[in-house]
PDB file of N, CA and C in Angstrom:
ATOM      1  N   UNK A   1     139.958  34.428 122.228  1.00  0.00           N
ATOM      2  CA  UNK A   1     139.864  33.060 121.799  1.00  0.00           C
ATOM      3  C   UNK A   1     139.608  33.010 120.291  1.00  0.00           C
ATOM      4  N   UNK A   2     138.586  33.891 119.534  1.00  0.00           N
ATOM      5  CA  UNK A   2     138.525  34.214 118.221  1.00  0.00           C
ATOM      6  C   UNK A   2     139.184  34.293 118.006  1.00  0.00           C
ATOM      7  N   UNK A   3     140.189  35.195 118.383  1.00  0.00           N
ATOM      8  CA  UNK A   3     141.561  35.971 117.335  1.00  0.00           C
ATOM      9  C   UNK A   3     142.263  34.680 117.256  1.00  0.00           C
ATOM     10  N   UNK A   4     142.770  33.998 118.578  1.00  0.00           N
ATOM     11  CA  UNK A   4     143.754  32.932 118.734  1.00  0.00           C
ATOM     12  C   UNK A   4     143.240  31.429 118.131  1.00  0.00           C
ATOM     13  N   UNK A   5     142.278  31.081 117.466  1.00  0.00           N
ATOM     14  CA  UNK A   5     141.697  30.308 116.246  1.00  0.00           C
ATOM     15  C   UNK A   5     141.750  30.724 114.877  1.00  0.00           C
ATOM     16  N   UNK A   6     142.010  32.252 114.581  1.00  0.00           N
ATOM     17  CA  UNK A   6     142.088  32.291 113.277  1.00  0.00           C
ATOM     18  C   UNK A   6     143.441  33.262 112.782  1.00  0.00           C
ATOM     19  N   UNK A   7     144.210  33.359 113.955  1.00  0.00           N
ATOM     20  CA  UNK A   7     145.718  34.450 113.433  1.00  0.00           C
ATOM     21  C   UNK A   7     146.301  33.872 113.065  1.00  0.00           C
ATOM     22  N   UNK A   8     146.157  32.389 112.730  1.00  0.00           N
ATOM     23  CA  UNK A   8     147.561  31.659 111.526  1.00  0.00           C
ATOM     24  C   UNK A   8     146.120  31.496 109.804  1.00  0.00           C
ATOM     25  N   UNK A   9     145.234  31.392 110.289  1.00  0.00           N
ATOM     26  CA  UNK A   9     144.455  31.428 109.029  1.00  0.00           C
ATOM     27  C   UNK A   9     145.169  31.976 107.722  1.00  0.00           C
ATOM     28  N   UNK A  10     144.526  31.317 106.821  1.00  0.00           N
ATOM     29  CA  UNK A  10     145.408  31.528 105.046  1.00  0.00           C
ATOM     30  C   UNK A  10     143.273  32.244 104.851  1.00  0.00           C
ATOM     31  N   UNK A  11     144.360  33.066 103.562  1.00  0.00           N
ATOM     32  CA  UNK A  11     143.196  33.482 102.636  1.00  0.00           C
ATOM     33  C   UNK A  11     141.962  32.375 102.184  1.00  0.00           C
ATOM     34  N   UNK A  12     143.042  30.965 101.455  1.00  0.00           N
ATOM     35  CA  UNK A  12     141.867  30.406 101.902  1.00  0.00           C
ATOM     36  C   UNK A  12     140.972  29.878 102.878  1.00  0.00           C
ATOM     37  N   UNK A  13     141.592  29.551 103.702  1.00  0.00           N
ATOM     38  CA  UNK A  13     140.742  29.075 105.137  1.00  0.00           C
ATOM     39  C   UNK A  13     139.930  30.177 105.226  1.00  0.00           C
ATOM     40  N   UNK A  14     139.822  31.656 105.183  1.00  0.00           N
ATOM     41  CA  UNK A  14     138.637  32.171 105.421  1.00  0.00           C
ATOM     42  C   UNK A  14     137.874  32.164 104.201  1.00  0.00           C
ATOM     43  N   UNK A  15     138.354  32.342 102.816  1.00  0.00           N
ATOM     44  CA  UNK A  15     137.245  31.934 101.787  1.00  0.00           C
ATOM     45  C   UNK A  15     136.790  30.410 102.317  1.00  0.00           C
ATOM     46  N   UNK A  16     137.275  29.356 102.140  1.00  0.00           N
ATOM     47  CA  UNK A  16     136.591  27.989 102.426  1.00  0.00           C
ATOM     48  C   UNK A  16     135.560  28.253 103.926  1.00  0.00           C
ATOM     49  N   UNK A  17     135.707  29.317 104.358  1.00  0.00           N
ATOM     50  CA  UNK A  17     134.568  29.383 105.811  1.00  0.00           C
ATOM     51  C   UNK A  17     133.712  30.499 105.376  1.00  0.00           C
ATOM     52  N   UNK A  18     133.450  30.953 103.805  1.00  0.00           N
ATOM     53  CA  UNK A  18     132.921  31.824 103.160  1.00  0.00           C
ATOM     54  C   UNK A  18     132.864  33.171 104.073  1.00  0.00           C
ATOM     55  N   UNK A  19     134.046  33.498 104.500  1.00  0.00           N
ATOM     56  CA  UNK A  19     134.986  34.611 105.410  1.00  0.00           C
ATOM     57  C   UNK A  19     135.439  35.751 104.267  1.00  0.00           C
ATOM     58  N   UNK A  20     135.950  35.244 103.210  1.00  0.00           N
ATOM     59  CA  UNK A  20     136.484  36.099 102.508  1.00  0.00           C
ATOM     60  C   UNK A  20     136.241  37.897 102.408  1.00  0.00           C
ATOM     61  N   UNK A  21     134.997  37.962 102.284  1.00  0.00           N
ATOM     62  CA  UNK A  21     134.718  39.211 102.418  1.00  0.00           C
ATOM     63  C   UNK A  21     135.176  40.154 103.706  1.00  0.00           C
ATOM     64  N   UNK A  22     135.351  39.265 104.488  1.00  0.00           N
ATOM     65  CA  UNK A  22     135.683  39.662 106.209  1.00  0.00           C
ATOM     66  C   UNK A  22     137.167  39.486 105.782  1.00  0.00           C
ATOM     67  N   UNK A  23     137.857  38.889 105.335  1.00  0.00           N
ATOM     68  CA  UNK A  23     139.462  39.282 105.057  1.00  0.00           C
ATOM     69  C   UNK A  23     139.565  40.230 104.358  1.00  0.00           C
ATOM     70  N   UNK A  24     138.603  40.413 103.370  1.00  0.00           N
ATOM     71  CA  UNK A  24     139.173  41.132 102.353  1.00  0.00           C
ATOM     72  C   UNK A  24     139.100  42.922 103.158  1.00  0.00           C
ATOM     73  N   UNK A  25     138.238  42.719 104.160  1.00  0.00           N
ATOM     74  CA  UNK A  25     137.764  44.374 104.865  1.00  0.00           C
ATOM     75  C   UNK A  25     138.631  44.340 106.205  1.00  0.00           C
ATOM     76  N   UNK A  26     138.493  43.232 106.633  1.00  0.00           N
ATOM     77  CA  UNK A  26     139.386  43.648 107.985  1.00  0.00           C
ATOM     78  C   UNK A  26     140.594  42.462 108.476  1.00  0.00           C
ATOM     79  N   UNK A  27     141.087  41.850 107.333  1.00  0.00           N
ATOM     80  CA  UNK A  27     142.071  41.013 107.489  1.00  0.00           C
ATOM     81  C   UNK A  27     142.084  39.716 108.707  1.00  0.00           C
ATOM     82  N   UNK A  28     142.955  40.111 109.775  1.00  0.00           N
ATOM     83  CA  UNK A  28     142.346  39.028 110.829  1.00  0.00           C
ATOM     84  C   UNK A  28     142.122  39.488 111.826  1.00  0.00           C
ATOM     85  N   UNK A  29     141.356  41.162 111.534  1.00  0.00           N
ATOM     86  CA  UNK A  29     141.106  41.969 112.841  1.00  0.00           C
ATOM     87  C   UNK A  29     139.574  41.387 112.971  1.00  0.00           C
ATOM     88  N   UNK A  30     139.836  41.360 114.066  1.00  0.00           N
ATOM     89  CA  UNK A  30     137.782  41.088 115.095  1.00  0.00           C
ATOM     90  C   UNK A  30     137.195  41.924 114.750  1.00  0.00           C
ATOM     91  N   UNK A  31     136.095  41.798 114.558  1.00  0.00           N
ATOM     92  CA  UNK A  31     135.378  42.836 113.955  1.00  0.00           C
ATOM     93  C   UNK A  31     133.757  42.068 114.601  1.00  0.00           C
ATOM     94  N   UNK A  32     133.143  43.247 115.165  1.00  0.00           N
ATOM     95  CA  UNK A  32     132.102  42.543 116.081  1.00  0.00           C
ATOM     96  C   UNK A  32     130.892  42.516 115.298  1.00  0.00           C
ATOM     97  N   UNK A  33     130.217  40.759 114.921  1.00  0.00           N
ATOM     98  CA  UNK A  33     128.945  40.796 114.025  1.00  0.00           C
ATOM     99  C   UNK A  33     128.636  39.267 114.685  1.00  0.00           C
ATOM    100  N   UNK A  34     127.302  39.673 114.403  1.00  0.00           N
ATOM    101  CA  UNK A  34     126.726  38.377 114.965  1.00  0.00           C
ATOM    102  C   UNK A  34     126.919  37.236 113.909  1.00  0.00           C
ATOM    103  N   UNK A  35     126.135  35.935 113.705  1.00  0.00           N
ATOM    104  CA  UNK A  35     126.795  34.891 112.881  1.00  0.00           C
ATOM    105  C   UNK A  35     126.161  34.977 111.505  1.00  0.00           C
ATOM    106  N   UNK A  36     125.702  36.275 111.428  1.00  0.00           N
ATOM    107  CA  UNK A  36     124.821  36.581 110.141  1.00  0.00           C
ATOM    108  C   UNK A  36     125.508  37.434 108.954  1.00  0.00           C
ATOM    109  N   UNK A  37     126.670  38.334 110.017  1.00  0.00           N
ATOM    110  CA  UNK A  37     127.256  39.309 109.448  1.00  0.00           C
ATOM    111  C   UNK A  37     127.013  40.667 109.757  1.00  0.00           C
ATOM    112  N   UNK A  38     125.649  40.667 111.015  1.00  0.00           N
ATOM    113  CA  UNK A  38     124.929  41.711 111.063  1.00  0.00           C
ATOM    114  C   UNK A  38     126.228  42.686 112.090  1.00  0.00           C
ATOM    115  N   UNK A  39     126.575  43.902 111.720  1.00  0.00           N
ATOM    116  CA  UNK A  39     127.527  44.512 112.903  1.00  0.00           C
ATOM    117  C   UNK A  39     126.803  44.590 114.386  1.00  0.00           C
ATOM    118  N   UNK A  40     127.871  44.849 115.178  1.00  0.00           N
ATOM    119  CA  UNK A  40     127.327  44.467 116.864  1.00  0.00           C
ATOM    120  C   UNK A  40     126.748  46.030 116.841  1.00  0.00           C
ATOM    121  N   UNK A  41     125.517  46.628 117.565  1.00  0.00           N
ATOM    122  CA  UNK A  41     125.061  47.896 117.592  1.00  0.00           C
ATOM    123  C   UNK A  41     124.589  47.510 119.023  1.00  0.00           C
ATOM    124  N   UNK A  42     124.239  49.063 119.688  1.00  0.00           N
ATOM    125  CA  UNK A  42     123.923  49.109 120.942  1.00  0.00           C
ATOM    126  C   UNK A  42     122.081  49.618 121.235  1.00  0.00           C
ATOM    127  N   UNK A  43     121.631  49.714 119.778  1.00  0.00           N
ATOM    128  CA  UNK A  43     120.310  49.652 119.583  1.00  0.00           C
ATOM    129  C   UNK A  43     119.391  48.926 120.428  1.00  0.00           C
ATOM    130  N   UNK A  44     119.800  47.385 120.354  1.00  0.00           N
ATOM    131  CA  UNK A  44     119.089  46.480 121.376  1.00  0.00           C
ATOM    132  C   UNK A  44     119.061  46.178 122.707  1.00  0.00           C
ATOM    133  N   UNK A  45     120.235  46.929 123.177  1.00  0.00           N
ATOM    134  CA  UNK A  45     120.524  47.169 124.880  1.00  0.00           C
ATOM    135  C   UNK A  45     119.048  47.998 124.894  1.00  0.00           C
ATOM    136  N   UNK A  46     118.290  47.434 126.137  1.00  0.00           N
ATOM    137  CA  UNK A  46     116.695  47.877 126.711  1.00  0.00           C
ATOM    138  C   UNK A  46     116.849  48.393 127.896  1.00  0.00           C
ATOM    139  N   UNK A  47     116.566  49.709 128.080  1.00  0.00           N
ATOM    140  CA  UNK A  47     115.620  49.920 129.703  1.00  0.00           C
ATOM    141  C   UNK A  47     114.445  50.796 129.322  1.00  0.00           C
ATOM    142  N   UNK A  48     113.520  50.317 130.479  1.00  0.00           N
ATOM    143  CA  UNK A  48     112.620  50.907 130.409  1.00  0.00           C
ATOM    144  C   UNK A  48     112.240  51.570 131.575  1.00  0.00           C
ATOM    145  N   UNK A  49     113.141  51.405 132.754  1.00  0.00           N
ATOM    146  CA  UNK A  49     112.857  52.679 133.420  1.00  0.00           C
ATOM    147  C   UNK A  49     111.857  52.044 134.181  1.00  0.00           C
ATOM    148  N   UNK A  50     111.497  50.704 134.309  1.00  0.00           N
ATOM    149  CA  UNK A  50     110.498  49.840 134.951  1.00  0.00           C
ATOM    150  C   UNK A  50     111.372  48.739 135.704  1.00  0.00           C
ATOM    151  N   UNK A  51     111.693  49.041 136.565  1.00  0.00           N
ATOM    152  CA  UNK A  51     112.773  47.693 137.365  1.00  0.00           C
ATOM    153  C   UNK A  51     111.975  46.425 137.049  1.00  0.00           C
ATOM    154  N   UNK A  52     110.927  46.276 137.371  1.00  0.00           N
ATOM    155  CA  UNK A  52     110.792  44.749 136.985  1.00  0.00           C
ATOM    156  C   UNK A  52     110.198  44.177 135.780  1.00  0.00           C
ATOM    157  N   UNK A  53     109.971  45.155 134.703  1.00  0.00           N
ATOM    158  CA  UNK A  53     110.831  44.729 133.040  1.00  0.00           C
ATOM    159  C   UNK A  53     111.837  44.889 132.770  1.00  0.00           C
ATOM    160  N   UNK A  54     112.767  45.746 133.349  1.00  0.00           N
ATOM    161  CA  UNK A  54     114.273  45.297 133.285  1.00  0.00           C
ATOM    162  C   UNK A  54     115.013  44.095 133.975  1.00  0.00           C
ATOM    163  N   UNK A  55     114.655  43.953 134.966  1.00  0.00           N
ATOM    164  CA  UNK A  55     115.093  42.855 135.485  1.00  0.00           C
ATOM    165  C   UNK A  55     114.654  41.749 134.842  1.00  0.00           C
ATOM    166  N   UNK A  56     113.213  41.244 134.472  1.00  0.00           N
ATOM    167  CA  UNK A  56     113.208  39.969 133.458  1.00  0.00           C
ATOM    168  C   UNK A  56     113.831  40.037 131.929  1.00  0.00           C
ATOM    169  N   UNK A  57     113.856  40.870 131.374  1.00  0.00           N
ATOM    170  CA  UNK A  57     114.456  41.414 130.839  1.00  0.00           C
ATOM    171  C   UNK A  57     116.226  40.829 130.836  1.00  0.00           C
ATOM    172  N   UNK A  58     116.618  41.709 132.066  1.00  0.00           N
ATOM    173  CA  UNK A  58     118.203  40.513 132.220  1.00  0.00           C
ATOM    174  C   UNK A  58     118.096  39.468 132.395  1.00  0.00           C
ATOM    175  N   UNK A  59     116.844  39.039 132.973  1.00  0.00           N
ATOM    176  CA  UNK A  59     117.146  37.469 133.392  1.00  0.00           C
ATOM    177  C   UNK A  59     117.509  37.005 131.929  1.00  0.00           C
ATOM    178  N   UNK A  60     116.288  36.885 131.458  1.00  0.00           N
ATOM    179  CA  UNK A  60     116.060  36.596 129.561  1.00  0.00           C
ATOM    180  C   UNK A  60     117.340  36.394 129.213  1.00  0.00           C
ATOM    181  N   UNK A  61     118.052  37.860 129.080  1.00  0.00           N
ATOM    182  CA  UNK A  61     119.439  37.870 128.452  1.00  0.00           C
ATOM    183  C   UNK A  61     120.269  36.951 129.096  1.00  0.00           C
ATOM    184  N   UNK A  62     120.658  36.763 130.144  1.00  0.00           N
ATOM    185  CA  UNK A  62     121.243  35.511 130.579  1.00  0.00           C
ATOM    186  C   UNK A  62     121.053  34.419 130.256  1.00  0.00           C
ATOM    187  N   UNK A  63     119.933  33.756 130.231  1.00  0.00           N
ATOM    188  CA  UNK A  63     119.643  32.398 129.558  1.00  0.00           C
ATOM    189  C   UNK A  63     119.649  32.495 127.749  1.00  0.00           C
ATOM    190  N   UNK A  64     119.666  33.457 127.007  1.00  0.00           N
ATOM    191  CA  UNK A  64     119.996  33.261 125.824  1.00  0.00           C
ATOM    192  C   UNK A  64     121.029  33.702 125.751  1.00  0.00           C
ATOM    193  N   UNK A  65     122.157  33.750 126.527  1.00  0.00           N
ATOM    194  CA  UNK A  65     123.798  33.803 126.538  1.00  0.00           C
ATOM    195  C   UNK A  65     124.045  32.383 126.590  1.00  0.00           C
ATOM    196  N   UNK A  66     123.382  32.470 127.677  1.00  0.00           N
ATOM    197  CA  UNK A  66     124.217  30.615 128.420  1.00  0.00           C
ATOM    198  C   UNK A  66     123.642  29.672 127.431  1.00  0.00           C
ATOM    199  N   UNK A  67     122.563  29.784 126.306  1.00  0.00           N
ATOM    200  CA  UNK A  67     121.738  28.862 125.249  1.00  0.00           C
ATOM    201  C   UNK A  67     123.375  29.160 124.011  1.00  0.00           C
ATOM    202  N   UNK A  68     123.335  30.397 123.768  1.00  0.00           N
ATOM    203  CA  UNK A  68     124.468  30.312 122.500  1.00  0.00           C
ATOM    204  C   UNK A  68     125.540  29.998 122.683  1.00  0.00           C
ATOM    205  N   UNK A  69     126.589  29.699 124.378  1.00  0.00           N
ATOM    206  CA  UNK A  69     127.740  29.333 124.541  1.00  0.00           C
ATOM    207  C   UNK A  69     127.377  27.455 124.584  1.00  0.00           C
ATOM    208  N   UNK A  70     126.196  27.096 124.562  1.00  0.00           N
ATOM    209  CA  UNK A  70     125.617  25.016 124.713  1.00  0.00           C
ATOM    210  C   UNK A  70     126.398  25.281 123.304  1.00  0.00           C
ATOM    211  N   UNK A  71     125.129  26.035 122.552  1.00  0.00           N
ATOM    212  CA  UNK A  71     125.221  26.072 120.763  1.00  0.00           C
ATOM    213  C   UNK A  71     126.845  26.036 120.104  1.00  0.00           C
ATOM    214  N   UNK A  72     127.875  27.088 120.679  1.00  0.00           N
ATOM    215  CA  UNK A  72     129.277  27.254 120.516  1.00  0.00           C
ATOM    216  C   UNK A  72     129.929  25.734 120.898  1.00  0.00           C
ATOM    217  N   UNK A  73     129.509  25.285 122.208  1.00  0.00           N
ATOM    218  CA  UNK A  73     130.316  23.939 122.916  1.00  0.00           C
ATOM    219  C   UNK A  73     129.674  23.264 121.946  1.00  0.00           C
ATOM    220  N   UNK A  74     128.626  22.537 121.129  1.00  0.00           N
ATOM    221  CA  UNK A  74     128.352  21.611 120.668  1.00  0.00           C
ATOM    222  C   UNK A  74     129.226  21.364 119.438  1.00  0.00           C
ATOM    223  N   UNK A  75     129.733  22.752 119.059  1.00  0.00           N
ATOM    224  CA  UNK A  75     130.750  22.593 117.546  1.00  0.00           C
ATOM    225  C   UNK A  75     131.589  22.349 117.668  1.00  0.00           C
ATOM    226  N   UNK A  76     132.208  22.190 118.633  1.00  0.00           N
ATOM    227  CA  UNK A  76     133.346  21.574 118.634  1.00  0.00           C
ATOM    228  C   UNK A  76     133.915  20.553 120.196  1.00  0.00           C
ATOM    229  N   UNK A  77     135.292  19.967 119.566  1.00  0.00           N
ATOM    230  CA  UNK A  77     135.419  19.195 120.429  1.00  0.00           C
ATOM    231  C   UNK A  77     137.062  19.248 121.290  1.00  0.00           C
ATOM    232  N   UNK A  78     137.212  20.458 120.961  1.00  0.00           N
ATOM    233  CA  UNK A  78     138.566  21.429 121.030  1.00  0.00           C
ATOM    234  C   UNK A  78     138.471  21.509 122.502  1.00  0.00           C
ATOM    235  N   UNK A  79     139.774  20.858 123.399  1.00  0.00           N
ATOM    236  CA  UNK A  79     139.295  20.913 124.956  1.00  0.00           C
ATOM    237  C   UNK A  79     139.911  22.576 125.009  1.00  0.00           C
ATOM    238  N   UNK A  80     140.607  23.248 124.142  1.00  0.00           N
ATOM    239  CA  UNK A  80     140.731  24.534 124.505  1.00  0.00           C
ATOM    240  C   UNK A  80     139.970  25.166 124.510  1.00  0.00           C
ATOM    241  N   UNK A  81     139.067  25.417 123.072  1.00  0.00           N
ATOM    242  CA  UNK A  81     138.019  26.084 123.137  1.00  0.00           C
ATOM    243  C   UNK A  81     136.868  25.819 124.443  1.00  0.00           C
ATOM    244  N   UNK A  82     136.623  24.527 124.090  1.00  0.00           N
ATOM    245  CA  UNK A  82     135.630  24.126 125.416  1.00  0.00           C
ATOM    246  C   UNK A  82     135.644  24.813 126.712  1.00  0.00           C
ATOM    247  N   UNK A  83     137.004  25.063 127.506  1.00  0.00           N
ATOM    248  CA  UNK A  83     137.108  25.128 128.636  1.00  0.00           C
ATOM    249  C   UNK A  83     136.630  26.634 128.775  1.00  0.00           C
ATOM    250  N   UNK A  84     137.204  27.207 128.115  1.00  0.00           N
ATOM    251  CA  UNK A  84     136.754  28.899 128.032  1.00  0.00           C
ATOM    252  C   UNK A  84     135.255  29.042 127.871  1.00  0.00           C
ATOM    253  N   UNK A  85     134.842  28.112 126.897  1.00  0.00           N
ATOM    254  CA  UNK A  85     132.898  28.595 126.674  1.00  0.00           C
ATOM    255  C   UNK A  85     132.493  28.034 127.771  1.00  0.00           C
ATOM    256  N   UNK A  86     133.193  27.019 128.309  1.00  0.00           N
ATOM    257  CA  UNK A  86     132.322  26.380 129.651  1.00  0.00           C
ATOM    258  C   UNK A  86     132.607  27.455 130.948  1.00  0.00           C
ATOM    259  N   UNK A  87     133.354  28.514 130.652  1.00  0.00           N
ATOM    260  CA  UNK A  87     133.488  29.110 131.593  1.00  0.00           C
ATOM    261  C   UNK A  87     132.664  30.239 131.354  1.00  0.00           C
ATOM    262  N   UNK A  88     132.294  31.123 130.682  1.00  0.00           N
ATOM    263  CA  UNK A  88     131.366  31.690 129.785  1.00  0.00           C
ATOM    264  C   UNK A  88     129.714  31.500 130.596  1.00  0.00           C
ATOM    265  N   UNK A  89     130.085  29.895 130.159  1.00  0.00           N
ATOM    266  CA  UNK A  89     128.267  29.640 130.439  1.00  0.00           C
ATOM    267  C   UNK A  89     128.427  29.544 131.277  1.00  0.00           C
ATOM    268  N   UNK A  90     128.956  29.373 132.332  1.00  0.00           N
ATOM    269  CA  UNK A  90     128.839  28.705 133.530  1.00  0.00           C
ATOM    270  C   UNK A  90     128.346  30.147 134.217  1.00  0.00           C
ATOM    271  N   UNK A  91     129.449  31.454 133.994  1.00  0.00           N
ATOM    272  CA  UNK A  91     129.370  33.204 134.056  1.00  0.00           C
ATOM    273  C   UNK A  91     127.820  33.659 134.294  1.00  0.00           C
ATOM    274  N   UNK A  92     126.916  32.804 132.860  1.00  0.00           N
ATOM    275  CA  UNK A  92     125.657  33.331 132.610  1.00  0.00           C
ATOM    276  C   UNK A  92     124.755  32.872 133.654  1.00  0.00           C
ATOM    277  N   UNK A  93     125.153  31.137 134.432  1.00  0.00           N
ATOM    278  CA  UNK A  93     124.056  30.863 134.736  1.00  0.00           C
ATOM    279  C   UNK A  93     124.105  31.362 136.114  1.00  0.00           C
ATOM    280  N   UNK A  94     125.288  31.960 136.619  1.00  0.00           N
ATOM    281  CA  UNK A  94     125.586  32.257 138.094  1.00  0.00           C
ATOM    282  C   UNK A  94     124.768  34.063 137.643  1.00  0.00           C
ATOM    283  N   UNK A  95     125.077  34.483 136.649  1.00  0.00           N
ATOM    284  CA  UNK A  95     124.318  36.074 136.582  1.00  0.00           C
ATOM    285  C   UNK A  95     122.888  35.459 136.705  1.00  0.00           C
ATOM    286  N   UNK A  96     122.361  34.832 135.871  1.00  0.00           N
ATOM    287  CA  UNK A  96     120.736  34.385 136.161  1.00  0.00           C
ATOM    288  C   UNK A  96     120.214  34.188 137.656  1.00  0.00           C
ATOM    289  N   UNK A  97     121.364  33.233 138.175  1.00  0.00           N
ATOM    290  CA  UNK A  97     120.790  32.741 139.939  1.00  0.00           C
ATOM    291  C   UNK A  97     120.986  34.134 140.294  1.00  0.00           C
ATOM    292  N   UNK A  98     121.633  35.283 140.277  1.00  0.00           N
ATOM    293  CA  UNK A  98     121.585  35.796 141.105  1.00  0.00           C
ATOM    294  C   UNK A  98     120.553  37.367 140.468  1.00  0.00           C
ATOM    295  N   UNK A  99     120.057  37.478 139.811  1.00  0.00           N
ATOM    296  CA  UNK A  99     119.462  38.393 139.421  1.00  0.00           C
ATOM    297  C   UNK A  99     118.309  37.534 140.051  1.00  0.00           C
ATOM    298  N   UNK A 100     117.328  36.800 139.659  1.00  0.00           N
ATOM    299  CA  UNK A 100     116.753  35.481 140.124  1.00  0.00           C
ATOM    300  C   UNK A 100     116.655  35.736 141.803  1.00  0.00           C
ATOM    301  N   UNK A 101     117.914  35.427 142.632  1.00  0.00           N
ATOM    302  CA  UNK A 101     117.447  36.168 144.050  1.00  0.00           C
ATOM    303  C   UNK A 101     117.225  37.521 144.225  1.00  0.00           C
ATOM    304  N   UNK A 102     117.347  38.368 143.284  1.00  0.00           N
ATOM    305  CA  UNK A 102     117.124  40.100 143.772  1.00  0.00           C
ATOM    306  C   UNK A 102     115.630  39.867 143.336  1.00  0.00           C
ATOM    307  N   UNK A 103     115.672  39.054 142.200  1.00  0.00           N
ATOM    308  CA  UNK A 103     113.811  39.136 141.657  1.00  0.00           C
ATOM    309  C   UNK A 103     112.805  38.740 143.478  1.00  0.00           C
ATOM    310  N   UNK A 104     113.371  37.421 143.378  1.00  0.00           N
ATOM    311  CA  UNK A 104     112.703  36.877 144.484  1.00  0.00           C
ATOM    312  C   UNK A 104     112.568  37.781 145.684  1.00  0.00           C
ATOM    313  N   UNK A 105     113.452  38.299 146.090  1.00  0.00           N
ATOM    314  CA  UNK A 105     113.372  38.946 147.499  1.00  0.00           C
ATOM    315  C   UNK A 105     112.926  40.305 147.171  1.00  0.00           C
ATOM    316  N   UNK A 106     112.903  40.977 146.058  1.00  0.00           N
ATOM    317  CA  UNK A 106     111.584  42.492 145.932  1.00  0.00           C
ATOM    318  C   UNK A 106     110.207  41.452 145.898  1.00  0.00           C
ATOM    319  N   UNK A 107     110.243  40.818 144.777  1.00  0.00           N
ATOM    320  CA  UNK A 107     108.914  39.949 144.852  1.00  0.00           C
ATOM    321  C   UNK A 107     108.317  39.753 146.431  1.00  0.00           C
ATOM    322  N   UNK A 108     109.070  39.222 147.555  1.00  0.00           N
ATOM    323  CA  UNK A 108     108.974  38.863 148.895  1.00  0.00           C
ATOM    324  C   UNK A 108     108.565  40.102 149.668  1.00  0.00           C
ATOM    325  N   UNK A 109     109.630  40.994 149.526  1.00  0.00           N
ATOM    326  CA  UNK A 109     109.623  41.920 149.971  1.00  0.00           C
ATOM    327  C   UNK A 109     108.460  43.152 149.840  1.00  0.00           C
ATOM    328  N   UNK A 110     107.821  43.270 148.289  1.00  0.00           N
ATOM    329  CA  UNK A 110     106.776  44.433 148.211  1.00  0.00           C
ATOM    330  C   UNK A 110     105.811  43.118 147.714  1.00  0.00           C
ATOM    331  N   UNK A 111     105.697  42.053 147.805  1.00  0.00           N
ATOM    332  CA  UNK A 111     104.504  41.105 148.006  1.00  0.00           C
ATOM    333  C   UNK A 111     103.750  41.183 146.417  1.00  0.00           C
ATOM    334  N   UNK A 112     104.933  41.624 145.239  1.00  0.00           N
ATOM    335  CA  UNK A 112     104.424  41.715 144.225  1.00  0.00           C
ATOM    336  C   UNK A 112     103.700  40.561 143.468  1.00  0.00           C
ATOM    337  N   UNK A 113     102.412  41.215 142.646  1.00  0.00           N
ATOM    338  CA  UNK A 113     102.154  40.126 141.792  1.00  0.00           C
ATOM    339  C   UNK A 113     102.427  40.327 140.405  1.00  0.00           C
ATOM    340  N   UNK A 114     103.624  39.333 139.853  1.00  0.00           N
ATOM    341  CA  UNK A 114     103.380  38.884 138.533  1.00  0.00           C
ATOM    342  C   UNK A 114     102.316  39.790 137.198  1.00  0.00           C
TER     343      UNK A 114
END
């Protein structure tokens, strides 16, 4: 969906989206960075080898997926774009419900406390 929003892009359209530097290194190849510029690294992927800090843990990550695809839908009003991020979030909140029942039923199951 990235690529297919910016593969007719002009030099300026990515300078005017202060992109330039990102044309000037990787033209209109994807190049994975968060909205800072920071590159995508696998540093912040967590386990700890503790199922139930990993598991809240994913939950977490799910709801700050499904928070940055609201953030993505609010910019625009593109029913193309839309339909895809709404499908996205929609992805995150069905991973949440269901990590959410594995929580619940060990919780049930070994009578854990919190």
């Amino acid at each position: 969906m990235i690529y297919q929003l910016g593969d007719e892009a002009t030099i300026k359209d990515f300078e005017d989206a202060n992109l330039g530097g990102h044309y000037t290194q990787h033209n209109h190849a994807l190049f994975l960075n968060d909205a800072n510029g920071v590159p995508f690294t696998t540093s912040y992927i967590e386990a700890t080898g503790d199922f139930w800090a990993d598991l809240e843990s994913n939950m977490a990550a799910e709801q700050r997926a499904r928070t940055v695809y609201e953030h993505l839908m609010n910019q625009t009003d593109d029913p193309d774009v839309l339909a895809p991020l709404a499908f996205l979030r929609q992805r995150e909140v069905i991973h949440y419900m269901r990590f959410k029942e594995l929580r619940d039923y060990y919780l049930e199951k070994y009578k854990k406390n919190n």
